[in-house]
Structures are given as C-alpha cells and as structure tokens.
N, C-alpha and C. Protein backbone atom coordinates (compact mmCIF):
# COMPACT_ATOMS: atom_id res chain seq x y z
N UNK A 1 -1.88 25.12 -27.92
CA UNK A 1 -1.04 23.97 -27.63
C UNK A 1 -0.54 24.06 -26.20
N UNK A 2 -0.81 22.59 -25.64
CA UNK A 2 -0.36 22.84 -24.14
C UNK A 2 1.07 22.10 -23.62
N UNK A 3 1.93 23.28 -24.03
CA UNK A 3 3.42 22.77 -24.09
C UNK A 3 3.86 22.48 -22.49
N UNK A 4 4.69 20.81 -22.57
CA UNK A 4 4.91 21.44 -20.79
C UNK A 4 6.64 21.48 -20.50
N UNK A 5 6.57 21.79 -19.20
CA UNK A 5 8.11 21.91 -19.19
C UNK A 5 8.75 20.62 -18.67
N UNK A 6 9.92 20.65 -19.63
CA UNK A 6 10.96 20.01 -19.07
C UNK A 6 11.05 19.16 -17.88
N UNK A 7 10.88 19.50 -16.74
CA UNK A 7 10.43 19.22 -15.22
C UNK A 7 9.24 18.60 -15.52
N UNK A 8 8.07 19.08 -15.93
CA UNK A 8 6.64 18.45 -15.56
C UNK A 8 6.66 17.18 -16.31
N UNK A 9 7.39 17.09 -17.08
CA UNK A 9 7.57 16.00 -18.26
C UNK A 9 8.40 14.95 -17.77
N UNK A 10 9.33 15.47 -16.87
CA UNK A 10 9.95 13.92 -15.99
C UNK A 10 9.30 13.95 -14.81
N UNK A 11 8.27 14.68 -14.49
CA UNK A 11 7.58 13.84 -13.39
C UNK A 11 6.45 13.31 -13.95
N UNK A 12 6.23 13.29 -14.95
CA UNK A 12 4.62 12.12 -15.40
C UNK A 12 5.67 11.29 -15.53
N UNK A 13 6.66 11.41 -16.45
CA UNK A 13 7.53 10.16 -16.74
C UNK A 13 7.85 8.86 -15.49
N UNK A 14 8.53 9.75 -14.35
CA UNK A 14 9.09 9.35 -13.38
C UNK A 14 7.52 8.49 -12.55
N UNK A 15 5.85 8.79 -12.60
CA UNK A 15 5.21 8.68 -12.50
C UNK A 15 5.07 7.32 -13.38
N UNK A 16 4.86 7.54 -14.74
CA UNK A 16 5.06 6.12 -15.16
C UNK A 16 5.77 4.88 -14.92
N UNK A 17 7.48 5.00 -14.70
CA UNK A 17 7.66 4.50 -14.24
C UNK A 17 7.90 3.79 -12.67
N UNK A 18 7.50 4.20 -12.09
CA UNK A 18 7.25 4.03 -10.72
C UNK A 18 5.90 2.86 -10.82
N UNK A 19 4.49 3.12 -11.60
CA UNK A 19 3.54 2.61 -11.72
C UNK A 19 4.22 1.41 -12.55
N UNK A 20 4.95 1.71 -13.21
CA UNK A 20 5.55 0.05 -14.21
C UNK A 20 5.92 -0.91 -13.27
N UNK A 21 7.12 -0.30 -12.30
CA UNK A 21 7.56 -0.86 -11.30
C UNK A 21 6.46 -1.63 -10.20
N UNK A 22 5.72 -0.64 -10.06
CA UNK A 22 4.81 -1.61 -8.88
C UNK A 22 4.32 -2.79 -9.35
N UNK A 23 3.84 -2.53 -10.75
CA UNK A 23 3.27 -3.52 -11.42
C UNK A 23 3.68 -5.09 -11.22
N UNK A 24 5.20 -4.83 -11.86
CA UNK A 24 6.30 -5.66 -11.97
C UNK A 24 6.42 -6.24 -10.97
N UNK A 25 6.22 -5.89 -9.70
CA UNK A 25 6.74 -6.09 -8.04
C UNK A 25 5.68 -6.90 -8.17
N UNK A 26 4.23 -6.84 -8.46
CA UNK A 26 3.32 -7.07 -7.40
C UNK A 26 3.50 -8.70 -8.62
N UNK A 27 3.60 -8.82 -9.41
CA UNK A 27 3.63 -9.95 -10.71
C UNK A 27 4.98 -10.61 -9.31
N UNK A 28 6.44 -10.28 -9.50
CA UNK A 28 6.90 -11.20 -8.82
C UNK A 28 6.75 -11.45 -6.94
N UNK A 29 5.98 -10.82 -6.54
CA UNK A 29 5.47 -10.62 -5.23
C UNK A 29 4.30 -11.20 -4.89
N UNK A 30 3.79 -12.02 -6.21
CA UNK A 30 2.30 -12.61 -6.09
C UNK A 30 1.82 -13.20 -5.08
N UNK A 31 3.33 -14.51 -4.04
CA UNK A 31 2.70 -15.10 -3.45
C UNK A 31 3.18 -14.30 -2.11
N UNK A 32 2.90 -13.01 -1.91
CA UNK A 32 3.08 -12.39 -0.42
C UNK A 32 2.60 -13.19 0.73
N UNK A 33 2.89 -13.37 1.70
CA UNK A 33 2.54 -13.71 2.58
C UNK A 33 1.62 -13.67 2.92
N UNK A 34 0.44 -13.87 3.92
CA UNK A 34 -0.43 -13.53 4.67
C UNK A 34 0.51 -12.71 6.29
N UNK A 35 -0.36 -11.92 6.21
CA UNK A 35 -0.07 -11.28 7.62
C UNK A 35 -0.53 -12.44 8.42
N UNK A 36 0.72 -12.33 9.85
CA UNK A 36 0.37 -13.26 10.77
C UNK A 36 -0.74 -13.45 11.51
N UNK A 37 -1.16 -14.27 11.71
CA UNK A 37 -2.65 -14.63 12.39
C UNK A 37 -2.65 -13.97 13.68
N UNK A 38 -1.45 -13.93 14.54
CA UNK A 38 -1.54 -12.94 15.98
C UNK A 38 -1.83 -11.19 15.72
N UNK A 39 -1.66 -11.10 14.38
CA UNK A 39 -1.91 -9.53 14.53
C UNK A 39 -3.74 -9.57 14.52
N UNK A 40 -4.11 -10.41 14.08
CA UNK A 40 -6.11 -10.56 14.48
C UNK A 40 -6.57 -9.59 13.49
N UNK A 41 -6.14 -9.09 12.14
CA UNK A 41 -6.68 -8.24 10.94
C UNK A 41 -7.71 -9.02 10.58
N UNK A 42 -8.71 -8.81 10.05
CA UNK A 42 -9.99 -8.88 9.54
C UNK A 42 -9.29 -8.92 7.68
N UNK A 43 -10.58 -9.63 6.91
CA UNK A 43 -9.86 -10.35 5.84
C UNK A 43 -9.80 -9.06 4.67
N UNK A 44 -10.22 -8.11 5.13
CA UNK A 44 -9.88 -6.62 4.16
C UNK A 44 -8.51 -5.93 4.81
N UNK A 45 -8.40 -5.91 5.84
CA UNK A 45 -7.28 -5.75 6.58
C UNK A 45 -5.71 -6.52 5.98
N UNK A 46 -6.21 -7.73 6.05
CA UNK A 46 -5.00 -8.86 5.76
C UNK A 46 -4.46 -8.29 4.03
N UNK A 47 -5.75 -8.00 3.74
CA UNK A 47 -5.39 -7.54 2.13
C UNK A 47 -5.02 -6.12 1.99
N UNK A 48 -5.11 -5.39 2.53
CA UNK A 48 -4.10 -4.46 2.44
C UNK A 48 -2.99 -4.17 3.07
N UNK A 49 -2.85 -5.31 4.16
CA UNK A 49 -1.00 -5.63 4.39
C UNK A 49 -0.52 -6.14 3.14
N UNK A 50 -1.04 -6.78 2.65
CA UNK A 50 -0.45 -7.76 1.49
C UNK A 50 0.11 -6.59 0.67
N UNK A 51 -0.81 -5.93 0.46
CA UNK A 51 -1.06 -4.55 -0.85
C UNK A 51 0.50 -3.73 -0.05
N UNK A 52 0.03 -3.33 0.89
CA UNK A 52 1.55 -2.66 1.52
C UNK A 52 2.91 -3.14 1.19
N UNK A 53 3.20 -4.44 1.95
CA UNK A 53 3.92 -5.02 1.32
C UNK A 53 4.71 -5.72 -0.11
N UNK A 54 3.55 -5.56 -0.58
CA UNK A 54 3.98 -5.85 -1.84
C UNK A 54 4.31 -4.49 -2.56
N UNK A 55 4.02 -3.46 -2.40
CA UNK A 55 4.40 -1.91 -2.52
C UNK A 55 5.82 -1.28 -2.09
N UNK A 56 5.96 -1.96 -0.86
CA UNK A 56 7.47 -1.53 -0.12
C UNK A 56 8.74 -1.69 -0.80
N UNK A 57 9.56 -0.82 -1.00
CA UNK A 57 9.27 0.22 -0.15
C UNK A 57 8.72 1.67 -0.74
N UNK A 58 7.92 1.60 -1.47
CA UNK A 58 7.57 2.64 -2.31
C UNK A 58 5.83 2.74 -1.74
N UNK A 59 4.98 3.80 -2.38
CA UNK A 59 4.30 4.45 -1.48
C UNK A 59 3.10 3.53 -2.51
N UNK A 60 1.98 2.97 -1.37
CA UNK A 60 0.53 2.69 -2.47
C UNK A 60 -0.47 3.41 -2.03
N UNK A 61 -0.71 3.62 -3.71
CA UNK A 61 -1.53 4.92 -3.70
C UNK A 61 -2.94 4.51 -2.96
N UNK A 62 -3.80 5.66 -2.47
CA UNK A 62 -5.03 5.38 -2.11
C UNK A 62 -5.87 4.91 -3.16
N UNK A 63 -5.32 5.20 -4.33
CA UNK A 63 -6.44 4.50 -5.33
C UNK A 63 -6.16 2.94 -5.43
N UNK A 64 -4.94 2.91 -5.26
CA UNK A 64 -4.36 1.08 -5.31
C UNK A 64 -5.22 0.58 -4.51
N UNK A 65 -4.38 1.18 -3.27
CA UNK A 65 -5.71 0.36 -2.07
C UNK A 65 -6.79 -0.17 -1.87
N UNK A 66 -7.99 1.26 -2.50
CA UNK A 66 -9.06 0.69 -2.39
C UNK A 66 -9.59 0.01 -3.87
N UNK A 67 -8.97 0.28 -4.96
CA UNK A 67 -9.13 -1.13 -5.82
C UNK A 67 -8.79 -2.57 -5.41
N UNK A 68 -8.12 -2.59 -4.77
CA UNK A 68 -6.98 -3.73 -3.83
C UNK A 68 -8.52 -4.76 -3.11
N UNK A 69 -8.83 -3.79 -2.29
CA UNK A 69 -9.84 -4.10 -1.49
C UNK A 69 -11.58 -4.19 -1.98
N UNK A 70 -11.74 -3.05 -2.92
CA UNK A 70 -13.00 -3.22 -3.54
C UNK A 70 -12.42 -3.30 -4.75
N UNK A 71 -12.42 -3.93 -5.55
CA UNK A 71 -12.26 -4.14 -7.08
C UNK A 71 -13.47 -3.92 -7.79
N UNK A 72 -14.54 -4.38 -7.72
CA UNK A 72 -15.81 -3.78 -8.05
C UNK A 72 -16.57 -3.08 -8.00
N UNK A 73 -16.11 -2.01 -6.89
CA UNK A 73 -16.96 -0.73 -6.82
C UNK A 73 -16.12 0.58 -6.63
N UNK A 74 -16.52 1.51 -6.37
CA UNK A 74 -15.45 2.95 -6.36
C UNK A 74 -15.84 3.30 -4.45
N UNK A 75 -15.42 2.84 -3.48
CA UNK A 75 -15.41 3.39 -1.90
C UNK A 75 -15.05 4.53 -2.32
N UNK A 76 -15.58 5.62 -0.96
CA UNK A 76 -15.07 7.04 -0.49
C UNK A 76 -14.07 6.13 0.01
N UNK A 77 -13.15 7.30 -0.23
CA UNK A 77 -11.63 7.17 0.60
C UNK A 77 -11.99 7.26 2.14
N UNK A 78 -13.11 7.62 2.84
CA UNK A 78 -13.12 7.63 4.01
C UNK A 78 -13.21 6.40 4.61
N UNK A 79 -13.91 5.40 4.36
CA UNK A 79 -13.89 4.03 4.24
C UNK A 79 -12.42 3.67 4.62
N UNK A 80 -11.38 3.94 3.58
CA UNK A 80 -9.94 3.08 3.80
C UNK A 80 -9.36 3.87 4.70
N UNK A 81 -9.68 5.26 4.99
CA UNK A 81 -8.85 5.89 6.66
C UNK A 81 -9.62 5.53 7.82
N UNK A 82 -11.26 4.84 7.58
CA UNK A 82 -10.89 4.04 9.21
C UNK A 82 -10.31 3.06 9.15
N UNK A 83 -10.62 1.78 7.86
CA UNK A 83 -10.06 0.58 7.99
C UNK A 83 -8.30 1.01 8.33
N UNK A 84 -7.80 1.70 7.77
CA UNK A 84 -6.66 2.22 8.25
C UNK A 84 -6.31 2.77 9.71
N UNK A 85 -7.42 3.54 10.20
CA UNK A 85 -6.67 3.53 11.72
C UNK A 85 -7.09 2.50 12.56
N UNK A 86 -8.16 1.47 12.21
CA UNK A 86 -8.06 0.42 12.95
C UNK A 86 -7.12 -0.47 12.87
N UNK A 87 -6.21 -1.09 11.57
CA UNK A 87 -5.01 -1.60 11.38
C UNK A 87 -4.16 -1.36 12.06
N UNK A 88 -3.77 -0.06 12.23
CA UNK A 88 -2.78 1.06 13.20
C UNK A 88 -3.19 0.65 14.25
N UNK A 89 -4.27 0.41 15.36
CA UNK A 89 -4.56 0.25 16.38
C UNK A 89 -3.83 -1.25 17.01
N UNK A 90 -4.05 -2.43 16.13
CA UNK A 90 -4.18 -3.65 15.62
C UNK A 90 -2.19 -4.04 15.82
N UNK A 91 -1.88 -3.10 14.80
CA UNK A 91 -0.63 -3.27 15.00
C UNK A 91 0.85 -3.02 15.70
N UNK A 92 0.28 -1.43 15.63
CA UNK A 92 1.18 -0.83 16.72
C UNK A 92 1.53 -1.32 17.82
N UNK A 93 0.75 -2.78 18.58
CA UNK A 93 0.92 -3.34 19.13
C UNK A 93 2.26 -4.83 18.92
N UNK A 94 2.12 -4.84 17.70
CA UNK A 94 3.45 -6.19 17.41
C UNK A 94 4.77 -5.01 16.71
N UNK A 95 4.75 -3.29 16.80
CA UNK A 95 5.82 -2.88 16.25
C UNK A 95 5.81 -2.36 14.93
N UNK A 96 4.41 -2.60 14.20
CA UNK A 96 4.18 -2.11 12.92
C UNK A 96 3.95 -0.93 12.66
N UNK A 97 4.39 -0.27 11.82
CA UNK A 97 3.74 0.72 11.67
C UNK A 97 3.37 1.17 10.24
N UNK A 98 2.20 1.99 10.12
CA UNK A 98 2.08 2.23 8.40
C UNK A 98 2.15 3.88 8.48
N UNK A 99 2.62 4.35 7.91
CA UNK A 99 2.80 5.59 7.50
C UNK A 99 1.57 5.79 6.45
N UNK A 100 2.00 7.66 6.77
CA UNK A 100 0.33 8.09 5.82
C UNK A 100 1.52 9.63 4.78
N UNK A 101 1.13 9.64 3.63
CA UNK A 101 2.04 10.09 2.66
C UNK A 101 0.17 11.11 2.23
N UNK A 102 0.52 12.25 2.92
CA UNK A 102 -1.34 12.96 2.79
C UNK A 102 -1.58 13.20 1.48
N UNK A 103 -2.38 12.81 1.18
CA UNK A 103 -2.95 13.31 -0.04
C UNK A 103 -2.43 12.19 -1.60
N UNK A 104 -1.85 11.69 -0.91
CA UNK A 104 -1.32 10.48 -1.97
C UNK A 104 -1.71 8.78 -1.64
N UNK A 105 -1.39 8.28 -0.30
CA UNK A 105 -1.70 7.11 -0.07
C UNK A 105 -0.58 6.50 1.00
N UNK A 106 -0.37 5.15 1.76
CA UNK A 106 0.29 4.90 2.38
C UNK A 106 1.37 3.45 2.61
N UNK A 107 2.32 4.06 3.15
CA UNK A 107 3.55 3.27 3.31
C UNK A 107 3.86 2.40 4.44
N UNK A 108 4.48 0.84 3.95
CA UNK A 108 4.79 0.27 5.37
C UNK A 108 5.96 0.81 5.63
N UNK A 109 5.98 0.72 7.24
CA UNK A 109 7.59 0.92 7.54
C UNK A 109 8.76 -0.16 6.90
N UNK A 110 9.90 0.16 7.37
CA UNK A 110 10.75 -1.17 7.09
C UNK A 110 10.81 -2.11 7.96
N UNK A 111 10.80 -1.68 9.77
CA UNK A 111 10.50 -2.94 10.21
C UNK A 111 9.14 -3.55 10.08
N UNK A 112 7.87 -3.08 9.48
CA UNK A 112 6.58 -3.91 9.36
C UNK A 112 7.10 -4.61 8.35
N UNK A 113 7.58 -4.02 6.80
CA UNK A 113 7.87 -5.13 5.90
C UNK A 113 8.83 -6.34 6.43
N UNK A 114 9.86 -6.40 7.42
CA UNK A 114 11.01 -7.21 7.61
C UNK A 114 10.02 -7.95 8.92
N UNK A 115 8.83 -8.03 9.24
CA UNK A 115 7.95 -8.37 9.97
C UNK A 115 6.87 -9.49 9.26
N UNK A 116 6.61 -9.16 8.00
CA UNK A 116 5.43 -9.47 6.85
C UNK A 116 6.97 -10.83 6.34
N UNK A 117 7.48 -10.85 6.11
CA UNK A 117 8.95 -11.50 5.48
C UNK A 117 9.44 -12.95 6.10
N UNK A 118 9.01 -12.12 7.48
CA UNK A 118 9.63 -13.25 8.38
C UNK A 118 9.27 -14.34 9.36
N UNK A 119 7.96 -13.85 9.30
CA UNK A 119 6.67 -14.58 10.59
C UNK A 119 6.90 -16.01 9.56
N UNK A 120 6.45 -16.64 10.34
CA UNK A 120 5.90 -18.18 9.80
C UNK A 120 4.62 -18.78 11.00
C-alpha cells in the first residue's frame, strides 16, 4: 500500500484545485482579448497571449500551452521555447514581459496582463 503523507496529499490537492480554478477562469475569461495588432504576433503567438492571460496571475503549464496551440497533436516542448523567445523578442519591446517558471511552464507579468486589459 502506497500511503502518502499528509503534505504530499495537500499538494495534489492544492494541484487540483488550482487546475479547477484555471478552468473556471478560462469559462469566464472566454472572450479575452486579442493581443494588440502593434505587438505584430503571428496567429499561434496571439494564442498564447490569450492562454497567458487568461491564466494570470497564476502559472500555465507547458502542457496547457501547447494543447492551447496544437490541440490535435502532442509538439516537443522545444517548439513552444522558440515560439516563446520569439514572443519575448516581439514584446519586450511594448514593456511585456513573460516569465519562465523552469520545468513547469510560463507566466505573464502584471504589467503585460494590465497591457492585454487595456489596449483597444
């Protein structure tokens, strides 16, 4: 019998709910914005600002992502760290920034989300 402890048991928990939560977010977050047309993202790009944002301020996982983006097939994760440092390239220029959480997946800042919020 594979008994676990105490601890390991509120972090699947805390794991579940976190995944409930995103869920929930992304249901009332449906109609996210489009990233602004001056940042010049490419239409896999635009969709994982969306994915960011609609995540913030909590972390989306690399598996989110690239379901996000390929829904029909399984990408190497290497795939979403260039599309990722070209975004970074892309943006860092209007003030954005995305954070990288290693080995788990990545985060917008708060001024990129209060950026994604406010463009028209």
């Amino acid at each position: 019998m594979n008994a676990q402890t105490p601890i390991a048991r509120a972090l699947i928990r805390i794991a579940e709910l976190e995944e409930e939560n995103r869920q929930l977010r992304d249901l009332l977050v449906a109609g996210t914005r489009e990233p602004p047309a001056k940042w010049g993202l490419t239409k896999r790009e635009a969709e994982l600002m969306k994915a960011l944002a609609s995540a913030h301020p909590c972390l989306l996982t690399t598996e989110r992502a690239l379901a996000t983006v390929w829904p029909d097939t399984v990408p190497v994760t290497s795939i979403l760290t260039v599309i990722m440092c070209h975004m970074r390239k892309k943006l860092n220029r209007h003030g954005v920034e995305i954070e990288t959480v290693w080995g788990r997946g990545y985060r917008l800042s708060d001024a990129a989300a209060v950026a994604m919020k406010k463009h028209d």
